[in-house]
C-alpha atoms as a PDB file:
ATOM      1  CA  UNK A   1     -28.584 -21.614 -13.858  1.00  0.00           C
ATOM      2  CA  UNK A   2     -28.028 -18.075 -15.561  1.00  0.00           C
ATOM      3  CA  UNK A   3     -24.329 -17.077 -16.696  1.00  0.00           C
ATOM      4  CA  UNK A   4     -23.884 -12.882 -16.622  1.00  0.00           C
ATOM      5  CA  UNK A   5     -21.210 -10.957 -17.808  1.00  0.00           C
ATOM      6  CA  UNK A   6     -19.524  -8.011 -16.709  1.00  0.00           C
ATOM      7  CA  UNK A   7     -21.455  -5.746 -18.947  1.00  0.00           C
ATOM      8  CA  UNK A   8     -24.798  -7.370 -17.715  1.00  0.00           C
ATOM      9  CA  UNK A   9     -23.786  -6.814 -13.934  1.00  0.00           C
ATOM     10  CA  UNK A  10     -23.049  -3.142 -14.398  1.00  0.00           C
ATOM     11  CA  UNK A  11     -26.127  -2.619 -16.145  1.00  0.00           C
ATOM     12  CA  UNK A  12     -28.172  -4.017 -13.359  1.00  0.00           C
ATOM     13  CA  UNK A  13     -26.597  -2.905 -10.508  1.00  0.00           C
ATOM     14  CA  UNK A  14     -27.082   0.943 -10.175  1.00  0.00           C
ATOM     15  CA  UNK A  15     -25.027   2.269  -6.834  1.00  0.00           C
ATOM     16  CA  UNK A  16     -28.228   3.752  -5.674  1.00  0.00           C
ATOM     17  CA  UNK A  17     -29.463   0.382  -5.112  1.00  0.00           C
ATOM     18  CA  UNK A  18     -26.172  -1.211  -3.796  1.00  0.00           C
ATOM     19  CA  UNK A  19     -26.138   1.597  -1.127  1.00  0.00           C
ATOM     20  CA  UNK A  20     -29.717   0.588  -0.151  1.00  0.00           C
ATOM     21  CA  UNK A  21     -28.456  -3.503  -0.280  1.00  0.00           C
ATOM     22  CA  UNK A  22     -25.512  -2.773   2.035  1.00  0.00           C
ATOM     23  CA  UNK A  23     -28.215  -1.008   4.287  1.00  0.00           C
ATOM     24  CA  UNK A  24     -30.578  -4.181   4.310  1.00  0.00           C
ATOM     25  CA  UNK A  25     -27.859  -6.492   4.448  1.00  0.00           C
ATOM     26  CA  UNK A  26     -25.805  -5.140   8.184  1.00  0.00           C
ATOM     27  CA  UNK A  27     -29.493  -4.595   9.592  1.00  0.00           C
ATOM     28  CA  UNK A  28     -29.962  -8.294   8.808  1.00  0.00           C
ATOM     29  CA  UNK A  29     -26.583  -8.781   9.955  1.00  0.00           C
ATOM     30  CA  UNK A  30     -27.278  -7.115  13.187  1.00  0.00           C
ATOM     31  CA  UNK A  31     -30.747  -8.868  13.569  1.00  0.00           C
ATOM     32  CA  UNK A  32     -28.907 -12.536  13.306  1.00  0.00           C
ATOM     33  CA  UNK A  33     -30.425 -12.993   9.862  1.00  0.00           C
ATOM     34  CA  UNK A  34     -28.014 -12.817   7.978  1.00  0.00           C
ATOM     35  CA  UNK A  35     -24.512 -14.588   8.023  1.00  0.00           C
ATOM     36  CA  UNK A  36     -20.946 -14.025   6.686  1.00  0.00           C
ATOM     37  CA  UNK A  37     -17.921 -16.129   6.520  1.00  0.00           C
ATOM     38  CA  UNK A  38     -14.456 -14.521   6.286  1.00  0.00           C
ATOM     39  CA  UNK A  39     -12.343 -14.818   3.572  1.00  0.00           C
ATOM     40  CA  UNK A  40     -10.058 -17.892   2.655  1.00  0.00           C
ATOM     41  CA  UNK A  41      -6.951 -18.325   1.082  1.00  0.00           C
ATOM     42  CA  UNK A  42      -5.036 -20.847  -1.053  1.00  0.00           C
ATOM     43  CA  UNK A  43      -1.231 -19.645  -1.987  1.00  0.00           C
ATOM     44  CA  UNK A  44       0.681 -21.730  -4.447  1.00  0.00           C
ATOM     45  CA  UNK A  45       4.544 -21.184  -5.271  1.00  0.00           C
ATOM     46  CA  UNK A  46       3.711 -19.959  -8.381  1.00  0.00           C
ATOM     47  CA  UNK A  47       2.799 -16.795  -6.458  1.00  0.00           C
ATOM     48  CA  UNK A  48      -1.064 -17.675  -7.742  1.00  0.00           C
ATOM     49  CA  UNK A  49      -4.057 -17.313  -4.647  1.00  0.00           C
ATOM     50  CA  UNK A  50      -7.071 -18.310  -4.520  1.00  0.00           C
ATOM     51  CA  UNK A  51      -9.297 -16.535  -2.414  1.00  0.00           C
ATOM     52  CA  UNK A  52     -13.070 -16.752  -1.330  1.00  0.00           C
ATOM     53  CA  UNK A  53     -15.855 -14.990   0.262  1.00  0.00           C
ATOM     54  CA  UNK A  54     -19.318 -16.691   1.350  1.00  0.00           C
ATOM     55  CA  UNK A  55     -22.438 -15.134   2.458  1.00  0.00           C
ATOM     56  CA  UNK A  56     -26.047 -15.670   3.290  1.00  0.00           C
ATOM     57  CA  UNK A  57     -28.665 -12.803   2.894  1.00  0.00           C
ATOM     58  CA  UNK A  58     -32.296 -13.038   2.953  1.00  0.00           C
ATOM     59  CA  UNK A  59     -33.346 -15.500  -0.022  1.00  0.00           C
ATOM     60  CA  UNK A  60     -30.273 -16.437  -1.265  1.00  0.00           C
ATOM     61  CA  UNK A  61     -26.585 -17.643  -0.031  1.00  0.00           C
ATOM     62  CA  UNK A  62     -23.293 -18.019  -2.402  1.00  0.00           C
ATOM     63  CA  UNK A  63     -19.479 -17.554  -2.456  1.00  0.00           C
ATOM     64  CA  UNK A  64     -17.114 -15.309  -4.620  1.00  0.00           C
ATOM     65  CA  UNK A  65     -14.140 -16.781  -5.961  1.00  0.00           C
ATOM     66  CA  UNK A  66     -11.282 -15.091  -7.612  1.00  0.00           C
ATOM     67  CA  UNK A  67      -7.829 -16.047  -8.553  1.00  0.00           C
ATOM     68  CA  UNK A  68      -4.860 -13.755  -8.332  1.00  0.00           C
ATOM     69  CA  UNK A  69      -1.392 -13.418  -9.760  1.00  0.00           C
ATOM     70  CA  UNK A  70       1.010 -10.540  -9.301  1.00  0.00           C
ATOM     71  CA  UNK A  71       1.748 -10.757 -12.942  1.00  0.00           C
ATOM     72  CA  UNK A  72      -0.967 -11.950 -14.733  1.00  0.00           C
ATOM     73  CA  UNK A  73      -4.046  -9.749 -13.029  1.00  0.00           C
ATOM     74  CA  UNK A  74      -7.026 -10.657 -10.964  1.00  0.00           C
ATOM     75  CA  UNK A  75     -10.409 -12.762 -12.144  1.00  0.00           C
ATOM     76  CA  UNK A  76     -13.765 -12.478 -10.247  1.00  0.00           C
ATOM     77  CA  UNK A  77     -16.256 -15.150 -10.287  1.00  0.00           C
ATOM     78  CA  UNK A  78     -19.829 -14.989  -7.815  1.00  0.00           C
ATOM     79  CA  UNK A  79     -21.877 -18.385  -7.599  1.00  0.00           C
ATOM     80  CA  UNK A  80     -25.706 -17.341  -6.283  1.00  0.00           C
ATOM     81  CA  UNK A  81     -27.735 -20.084  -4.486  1.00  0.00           C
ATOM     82  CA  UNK A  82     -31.181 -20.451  -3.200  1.00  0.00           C
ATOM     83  CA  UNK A  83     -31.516 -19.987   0.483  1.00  0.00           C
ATOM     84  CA  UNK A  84     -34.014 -22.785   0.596  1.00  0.00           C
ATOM     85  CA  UNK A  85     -33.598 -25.234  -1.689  1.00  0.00           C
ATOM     86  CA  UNK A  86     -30.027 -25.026  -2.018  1.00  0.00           C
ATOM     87  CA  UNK A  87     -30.523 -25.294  -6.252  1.00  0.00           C
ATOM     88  CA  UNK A  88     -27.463 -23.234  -7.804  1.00  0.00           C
ATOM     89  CA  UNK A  89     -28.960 -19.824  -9.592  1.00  0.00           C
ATOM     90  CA  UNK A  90     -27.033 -18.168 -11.166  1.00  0.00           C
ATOM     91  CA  UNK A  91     -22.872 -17.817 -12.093  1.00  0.00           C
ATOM     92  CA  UNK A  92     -21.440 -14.291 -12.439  1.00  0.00           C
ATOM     93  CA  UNK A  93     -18.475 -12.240 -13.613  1.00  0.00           C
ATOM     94  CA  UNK A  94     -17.421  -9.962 -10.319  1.00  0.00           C
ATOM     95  CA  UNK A  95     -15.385  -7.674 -10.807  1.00  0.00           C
ATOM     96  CA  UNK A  96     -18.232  -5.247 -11.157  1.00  0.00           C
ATOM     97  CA  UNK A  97     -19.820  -6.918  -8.584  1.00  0.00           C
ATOM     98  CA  UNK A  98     -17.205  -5.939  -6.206  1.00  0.00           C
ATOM     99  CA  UNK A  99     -15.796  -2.351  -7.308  1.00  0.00           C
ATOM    100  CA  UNK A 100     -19.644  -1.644  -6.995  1.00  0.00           C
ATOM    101  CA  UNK A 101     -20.420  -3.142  -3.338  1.00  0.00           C
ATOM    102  CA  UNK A 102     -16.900  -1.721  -2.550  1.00  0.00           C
ATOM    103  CA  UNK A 103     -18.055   1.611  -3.077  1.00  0.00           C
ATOM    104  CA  UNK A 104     -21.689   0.951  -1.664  1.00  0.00           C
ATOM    105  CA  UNK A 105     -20.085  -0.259   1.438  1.00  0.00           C
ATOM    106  CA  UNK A 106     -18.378   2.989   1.955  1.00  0.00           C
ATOM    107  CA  UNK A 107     -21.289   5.214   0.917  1.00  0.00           C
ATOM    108  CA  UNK A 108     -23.215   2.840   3.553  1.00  0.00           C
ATOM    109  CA  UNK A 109     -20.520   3.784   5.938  1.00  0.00           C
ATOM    110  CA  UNK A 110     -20.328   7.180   5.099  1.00  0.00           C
ATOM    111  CA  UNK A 111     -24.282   7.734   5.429  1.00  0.00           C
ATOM    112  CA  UNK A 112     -24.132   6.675   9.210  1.00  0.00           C
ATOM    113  CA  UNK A 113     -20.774   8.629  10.154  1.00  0.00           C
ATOM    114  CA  UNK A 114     -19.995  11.661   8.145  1.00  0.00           C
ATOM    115  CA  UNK A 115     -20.464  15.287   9.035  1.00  0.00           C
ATOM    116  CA  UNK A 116     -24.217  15.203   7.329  1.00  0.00           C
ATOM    117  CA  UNK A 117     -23.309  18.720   5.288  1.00  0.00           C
ATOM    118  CA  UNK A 118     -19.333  17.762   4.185  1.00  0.00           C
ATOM    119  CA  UNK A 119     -18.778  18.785   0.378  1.00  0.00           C
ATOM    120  CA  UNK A 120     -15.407  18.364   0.151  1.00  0.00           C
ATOM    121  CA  UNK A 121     -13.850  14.717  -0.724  1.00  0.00           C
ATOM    122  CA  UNK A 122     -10.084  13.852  -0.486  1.00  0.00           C
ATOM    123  CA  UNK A 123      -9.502  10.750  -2.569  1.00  0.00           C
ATOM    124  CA  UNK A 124      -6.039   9.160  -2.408  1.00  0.00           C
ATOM    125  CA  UNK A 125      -6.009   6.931  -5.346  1.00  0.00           C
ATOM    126  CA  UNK A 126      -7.030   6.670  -9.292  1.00  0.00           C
ATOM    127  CA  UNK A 127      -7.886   3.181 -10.156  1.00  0.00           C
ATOM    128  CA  UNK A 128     -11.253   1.831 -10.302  1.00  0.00           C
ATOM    129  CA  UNK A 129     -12.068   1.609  -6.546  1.00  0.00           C
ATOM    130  CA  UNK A 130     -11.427   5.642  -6.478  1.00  0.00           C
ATOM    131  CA  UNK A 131     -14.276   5.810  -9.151  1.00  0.00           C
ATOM    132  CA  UNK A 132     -16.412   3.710  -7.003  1.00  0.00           C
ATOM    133  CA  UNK A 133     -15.785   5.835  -3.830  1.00  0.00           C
ATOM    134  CA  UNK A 134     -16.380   8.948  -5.702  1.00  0.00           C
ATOM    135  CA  UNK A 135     -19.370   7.978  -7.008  1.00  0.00           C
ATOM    136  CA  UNK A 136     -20.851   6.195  -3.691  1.00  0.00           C
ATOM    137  CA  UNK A 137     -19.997   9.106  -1.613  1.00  0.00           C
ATOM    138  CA  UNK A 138     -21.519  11.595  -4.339  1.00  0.00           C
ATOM    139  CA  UNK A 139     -24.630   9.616  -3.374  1.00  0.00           C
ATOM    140  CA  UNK A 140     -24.930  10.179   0.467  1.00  0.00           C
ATOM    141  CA  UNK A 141     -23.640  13.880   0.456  1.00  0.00           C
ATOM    142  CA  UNK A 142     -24.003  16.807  -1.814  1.00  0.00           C
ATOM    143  CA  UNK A 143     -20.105  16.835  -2.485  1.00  0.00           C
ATOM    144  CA  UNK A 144     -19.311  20.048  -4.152  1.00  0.00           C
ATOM    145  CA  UNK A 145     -15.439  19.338  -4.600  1.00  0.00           C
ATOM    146  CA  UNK A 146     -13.340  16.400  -4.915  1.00  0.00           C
ATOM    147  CA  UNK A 147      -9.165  16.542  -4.937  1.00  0.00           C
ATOM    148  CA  UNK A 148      -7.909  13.308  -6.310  1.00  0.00           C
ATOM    149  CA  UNK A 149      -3.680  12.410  -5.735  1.00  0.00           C
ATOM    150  CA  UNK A 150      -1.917   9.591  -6.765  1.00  0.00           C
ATOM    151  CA  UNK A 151       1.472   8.468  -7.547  1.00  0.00           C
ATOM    152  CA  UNK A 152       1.085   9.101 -11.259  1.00  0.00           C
ATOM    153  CA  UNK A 153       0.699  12.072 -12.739  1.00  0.00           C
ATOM    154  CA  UNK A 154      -0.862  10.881 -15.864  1.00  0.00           C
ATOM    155  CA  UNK A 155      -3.607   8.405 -14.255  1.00  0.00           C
ATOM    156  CA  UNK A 156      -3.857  10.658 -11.965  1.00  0.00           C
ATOM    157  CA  UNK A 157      -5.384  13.430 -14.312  1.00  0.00           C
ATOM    158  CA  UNK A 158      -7.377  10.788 -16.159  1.00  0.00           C
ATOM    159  CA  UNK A 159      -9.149   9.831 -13.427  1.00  0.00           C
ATOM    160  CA  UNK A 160      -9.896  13.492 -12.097  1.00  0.00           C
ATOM    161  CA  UNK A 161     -11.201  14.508 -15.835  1.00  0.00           C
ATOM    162  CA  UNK A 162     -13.830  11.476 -15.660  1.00  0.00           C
ATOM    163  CA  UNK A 163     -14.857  11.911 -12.338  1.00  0.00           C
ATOM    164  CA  UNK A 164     -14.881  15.896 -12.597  1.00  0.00           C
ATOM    165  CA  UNK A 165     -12.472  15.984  -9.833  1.00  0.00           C
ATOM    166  CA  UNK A 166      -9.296  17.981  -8.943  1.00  0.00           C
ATOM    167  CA  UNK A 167      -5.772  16.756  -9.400  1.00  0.00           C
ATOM    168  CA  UNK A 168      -4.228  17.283  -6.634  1.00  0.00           C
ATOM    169  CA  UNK A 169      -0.025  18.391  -6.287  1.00  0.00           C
ATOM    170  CA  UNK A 170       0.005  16.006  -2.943  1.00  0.00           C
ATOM    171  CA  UNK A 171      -1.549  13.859  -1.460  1.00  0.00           C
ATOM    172  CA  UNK A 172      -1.406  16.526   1.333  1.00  0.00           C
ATOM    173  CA  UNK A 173      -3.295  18.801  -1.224  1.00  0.00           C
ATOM    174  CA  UNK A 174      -5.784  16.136  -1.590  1.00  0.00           C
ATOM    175  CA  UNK A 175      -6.728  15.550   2.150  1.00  0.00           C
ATOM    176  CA  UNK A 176      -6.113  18.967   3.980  1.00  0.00           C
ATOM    177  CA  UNK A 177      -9.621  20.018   4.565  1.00  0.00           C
ATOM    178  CA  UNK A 178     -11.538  17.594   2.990  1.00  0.00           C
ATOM    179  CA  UNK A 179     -14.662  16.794   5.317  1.00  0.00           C
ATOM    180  CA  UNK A 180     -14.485  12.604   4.021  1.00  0.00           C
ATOM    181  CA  UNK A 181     -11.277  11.212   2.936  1.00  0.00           C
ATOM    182  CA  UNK A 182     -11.130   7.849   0.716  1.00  0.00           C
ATOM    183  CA  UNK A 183      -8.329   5.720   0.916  1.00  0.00           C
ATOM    184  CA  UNK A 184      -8.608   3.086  -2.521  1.00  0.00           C
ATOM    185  CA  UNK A 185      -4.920   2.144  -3.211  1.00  0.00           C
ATOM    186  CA  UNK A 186      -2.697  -0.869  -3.167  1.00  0.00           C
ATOM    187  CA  UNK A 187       0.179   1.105  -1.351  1.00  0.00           C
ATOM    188  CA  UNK A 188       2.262  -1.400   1.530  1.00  0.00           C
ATOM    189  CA  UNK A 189       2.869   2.138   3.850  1.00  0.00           C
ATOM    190  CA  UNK A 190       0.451   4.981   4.841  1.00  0.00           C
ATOM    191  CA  UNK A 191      -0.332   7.268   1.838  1.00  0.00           C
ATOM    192  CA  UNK A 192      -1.907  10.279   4.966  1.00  0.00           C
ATOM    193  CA  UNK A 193      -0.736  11.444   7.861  1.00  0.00           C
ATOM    194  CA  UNK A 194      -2.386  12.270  10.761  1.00  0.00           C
ATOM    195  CA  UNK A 195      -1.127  15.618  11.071  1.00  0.00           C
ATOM    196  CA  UNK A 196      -3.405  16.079   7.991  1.00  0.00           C
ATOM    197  CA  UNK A 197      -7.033  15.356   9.246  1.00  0.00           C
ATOM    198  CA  UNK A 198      -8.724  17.520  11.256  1.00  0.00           C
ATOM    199  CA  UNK A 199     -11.805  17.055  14.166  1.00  0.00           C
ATOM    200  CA  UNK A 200     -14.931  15.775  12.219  1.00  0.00           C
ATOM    201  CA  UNK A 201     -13.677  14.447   8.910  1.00  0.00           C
ATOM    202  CA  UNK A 202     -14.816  10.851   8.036  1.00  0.00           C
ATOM    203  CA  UNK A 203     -12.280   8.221   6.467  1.00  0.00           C
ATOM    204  CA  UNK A 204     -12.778   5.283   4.373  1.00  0.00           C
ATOM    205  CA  UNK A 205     -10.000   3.377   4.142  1.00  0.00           C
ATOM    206  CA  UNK A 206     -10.462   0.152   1.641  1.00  0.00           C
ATOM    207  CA  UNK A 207      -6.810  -0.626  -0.412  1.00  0.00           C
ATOM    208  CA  UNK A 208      -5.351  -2.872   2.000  1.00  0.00           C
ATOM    209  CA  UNK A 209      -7.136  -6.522   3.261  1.00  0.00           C
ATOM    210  CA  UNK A 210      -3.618  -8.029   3.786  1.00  0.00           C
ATOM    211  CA  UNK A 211      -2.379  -7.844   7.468  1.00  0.00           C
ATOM    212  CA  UNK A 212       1.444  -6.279   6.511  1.00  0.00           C
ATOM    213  CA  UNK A 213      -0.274  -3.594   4.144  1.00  0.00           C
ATOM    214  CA  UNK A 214      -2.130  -0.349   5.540  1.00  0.00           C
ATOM    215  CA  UNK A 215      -2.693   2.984   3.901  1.00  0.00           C
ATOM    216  CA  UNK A 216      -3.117   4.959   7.626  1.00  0.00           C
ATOM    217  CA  UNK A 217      -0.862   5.584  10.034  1.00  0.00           C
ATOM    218  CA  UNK A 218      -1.466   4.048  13.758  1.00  0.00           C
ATOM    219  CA  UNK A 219      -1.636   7.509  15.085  1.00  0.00           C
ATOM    220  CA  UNK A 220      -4.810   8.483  13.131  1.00  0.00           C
ATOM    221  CA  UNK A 221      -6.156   4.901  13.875  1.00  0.00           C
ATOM    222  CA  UNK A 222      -5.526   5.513  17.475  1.00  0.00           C
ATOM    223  CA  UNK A 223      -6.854   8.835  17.824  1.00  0.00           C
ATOM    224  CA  UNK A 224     -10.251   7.998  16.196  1.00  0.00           C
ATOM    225  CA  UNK A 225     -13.271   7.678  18.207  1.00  0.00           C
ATOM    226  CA  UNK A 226     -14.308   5.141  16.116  1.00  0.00           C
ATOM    227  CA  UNK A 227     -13.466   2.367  13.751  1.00  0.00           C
ATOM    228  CA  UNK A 228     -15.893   0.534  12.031  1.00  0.00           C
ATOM    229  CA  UNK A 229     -15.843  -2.446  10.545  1.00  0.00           C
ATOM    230  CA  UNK A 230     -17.464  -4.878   7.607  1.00  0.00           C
ATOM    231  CA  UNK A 231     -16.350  -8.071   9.724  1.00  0.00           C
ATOM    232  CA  UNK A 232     -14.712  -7.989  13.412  1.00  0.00           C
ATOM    233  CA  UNK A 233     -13.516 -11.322  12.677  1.00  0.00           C
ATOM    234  CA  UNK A 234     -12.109 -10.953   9.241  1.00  0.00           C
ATOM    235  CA  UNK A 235     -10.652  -7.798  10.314  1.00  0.00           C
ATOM    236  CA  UNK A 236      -8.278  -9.394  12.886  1.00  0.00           C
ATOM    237  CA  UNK A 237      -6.695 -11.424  10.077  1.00  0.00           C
ATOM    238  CA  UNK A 238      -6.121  -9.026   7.594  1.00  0.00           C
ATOM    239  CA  UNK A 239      -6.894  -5.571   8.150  1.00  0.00           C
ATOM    240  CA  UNK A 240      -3.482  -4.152   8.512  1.00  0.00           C
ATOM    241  CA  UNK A 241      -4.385  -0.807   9.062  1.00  0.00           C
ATOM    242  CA  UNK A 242      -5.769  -1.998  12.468  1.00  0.00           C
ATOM    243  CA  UNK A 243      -3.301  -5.072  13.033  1.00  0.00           C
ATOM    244  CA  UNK A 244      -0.006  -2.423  12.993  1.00  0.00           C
ATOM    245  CA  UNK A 245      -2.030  -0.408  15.327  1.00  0.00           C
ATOM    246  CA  UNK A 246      -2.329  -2.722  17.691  1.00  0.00           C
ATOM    247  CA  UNK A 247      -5.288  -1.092  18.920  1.00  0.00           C
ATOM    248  CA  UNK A 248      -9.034  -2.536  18.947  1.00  0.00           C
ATOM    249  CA  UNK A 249     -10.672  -0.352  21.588  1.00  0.00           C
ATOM    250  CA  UNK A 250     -12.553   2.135  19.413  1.00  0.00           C
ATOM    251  CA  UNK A 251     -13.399  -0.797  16.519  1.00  0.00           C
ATOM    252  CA  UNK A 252     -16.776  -1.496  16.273  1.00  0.00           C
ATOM    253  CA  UNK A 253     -18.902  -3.857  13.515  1.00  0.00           C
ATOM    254  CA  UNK A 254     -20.825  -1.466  11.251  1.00  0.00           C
ATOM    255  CA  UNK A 255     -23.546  -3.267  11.745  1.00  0.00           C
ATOM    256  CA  UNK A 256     -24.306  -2.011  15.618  1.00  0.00           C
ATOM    257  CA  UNK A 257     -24.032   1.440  14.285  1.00  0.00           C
ATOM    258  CA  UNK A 258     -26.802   4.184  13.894  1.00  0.00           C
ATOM    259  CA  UNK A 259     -26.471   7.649  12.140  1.00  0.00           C
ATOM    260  CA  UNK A 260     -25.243  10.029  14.074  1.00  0.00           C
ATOM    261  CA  UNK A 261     -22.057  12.761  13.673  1.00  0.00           C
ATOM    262  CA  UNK A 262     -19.493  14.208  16.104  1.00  0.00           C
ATOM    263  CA  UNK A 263     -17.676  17.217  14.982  1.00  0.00           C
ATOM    264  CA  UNK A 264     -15.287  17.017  17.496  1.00  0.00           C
ATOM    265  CA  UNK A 265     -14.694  13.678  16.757  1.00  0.00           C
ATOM    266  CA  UNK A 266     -12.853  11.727  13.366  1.00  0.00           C
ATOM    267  CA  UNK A 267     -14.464   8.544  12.750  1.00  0.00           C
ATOM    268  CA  UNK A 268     -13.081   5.545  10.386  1.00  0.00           C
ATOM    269  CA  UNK A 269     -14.314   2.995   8.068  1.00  0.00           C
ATOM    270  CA  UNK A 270     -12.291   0.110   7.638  1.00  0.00           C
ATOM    271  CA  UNK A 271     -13.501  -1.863   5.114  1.00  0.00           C
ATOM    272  CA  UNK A 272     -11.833  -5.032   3.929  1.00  0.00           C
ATOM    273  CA  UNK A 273     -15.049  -6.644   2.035  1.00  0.00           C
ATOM    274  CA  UNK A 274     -16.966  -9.427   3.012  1.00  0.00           C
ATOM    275  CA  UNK A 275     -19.334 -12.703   1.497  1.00  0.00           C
ATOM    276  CA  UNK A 276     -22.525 -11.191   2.838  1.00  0.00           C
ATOM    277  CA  UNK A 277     -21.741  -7.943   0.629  1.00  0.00           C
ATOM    278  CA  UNK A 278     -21.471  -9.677  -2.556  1.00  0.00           C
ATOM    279  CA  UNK A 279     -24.641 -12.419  -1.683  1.00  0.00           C
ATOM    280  CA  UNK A 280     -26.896  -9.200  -0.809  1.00  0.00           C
ATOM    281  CA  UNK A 281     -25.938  -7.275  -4.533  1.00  0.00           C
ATOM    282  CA  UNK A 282     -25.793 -10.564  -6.115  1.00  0.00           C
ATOM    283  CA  UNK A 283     -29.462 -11.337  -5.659  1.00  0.00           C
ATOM    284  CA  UNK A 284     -30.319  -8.143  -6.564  1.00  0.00           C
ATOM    285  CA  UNK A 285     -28.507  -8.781  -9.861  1.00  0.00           C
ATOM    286  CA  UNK A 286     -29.821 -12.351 -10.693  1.00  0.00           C
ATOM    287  CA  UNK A 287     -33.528 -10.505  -9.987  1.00  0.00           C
ATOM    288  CA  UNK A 288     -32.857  -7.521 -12.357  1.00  0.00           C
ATOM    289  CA  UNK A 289     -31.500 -10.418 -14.613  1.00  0.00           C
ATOM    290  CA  UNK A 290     -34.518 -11.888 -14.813  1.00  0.00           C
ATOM    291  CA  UNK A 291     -37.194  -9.564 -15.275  1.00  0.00           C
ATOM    292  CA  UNK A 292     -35.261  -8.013 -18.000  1.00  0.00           C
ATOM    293  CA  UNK A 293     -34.567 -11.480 -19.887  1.00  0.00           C
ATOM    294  CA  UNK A 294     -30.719 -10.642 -19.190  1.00  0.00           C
ATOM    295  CA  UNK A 295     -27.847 -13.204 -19.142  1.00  0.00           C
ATOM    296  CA  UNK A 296     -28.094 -16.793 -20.745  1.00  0.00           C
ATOM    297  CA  UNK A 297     -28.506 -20.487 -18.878  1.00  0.00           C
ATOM    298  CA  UNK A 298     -25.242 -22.563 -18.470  1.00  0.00           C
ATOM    299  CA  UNK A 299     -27.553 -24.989 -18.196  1.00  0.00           C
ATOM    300  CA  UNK A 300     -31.393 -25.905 -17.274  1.00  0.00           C
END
């Protein structure tokens, strides 16, 4: 069983190739070859959760775990089995794992639904997951601009200098005219409004995957002609955005969805990350691991 590290993941797991994964993995999906299991939850009164995803993709099946605590951070573990055999392969750190199939999952997304000529990305957000999105979206469209907001002004700049975006005034600024928007925040309330988005524009809304958390409003929700999502199932337990909405007749499962663009239409991706995600990068990884000589066995 091979141990990898952060470092090793990131080497080995160029978006590029996740974008292509999440491609392989929701045909699979669609097929019936492919399975996902939505997330589970374990709170303790400590305020501590343990949560898990599990997934089964072509030659391989396995679970992330990762254990949360408002005031003590977040820490991402991925266990990789053989399909067949069952025999454990490989035990990863994920926190790569999943900024990176994040993004891919929205670049996926963004592939099938977005106006196929947009150069302009609105990203509400500055963490991480913004990089991700930026740098996913960068790889399905020839973005020529990208307006970044967030709350604070000085991570806000940060992240526009390293990404060689725009720091937007507003979030207004940031959104108004942008041909794909990217939500990737951990804000409780809606950080756009729909007064903001305009017929065509593509929105990928990832921050929230808690059911009283959503970063768009129920009128922009509601007036798209469609919402797509990772998991139907897992959606209707913690996808917020769509819960407070209380509408599910234009939300669809990304994986019945073909390319294709309406400009008098918006269109949404919901994504609130699922098992199957992290098993289809994850045996990507352990392969890269391996022909490279990368990572080191826990045991043989």
């Amino acid at each position: 069983m091979l141990f990898l590290t952060e470092t090793a993941v990131r080497e080995l797991l160029p978006m590029t190739e996740a974008i292509r994964l999440m491609r392989v993995a929701f045909e699979e999906l669609g097929k019936g070859e492919a399975q996902n299991q939505p997330r589970r939850r374990l709170t303790l009164p400590t305020g501590s959760v343990l949560h898990s995803l599990a997934g089964a993709c072509g030659n391989y099946f396995g679970t992330k775990i990762y254990a949360t605590n408002p005031k003590h951070g977040a820490h991402f573990l991925f266990a990789l089995y053989d399909a067949e055999t069952a025999n454990p392969l490989a035990l990863m750190q994920a926190n790569y794992l999943g900024q990176i199939r994040t993004g891919a999952a929205s670049g996926y997304a963004t592939d099938l639904m977005a106006n196929p000529d947009a150069s302009i990305l609105g990203v509400i957000g500055s963490g991480f997951q913004a990089r991700a999105q930026i740098e996913a979206i960068r790889c399905v469209r020839h973005i020529r601009e990208v307006r970044l907001w967030s709350r604070d002004a000085e991570k806000r700049g940060k992240c526009a200098a390293e990404c060689g975006a725009v720091a937007a005034e507003s979030a207004e600024a940031a959104v108004r005219g942008a041909h794909i928007v990217s939500t990737a925040t951990n804000a409780k309330d809606p950080v756009l409004d729909n007064r903001w988005v305009e017929a065509g524009v593509h929105i990928n809304a990832m921050g929230s995957n808690i059911a009283n958390r959503r970063e768009l409003p129920s009128a922009l929700v509601k007036r798209a002609k469609v919402v797509a999502v990772d998991s139907l199932e897992q959606a209707k337990i913690e996808a917020g955005d769509l819960i407070m909405a209380e509408s599910w007749r234009n939300v669809v499962e990304l994986q019945t969805l073909f390319k294709e663009y309406d400009p008098a239409a918006i269109t949404i991706f919901k994504s609130v990350g699922v098992g199957l995600e992290d098993v289809a990068v994850g045996g990507f990884v352990f392969e890269q691991a391996q022909t490279r000589g990368v990572g080191r066995p826990l045991y043989s």
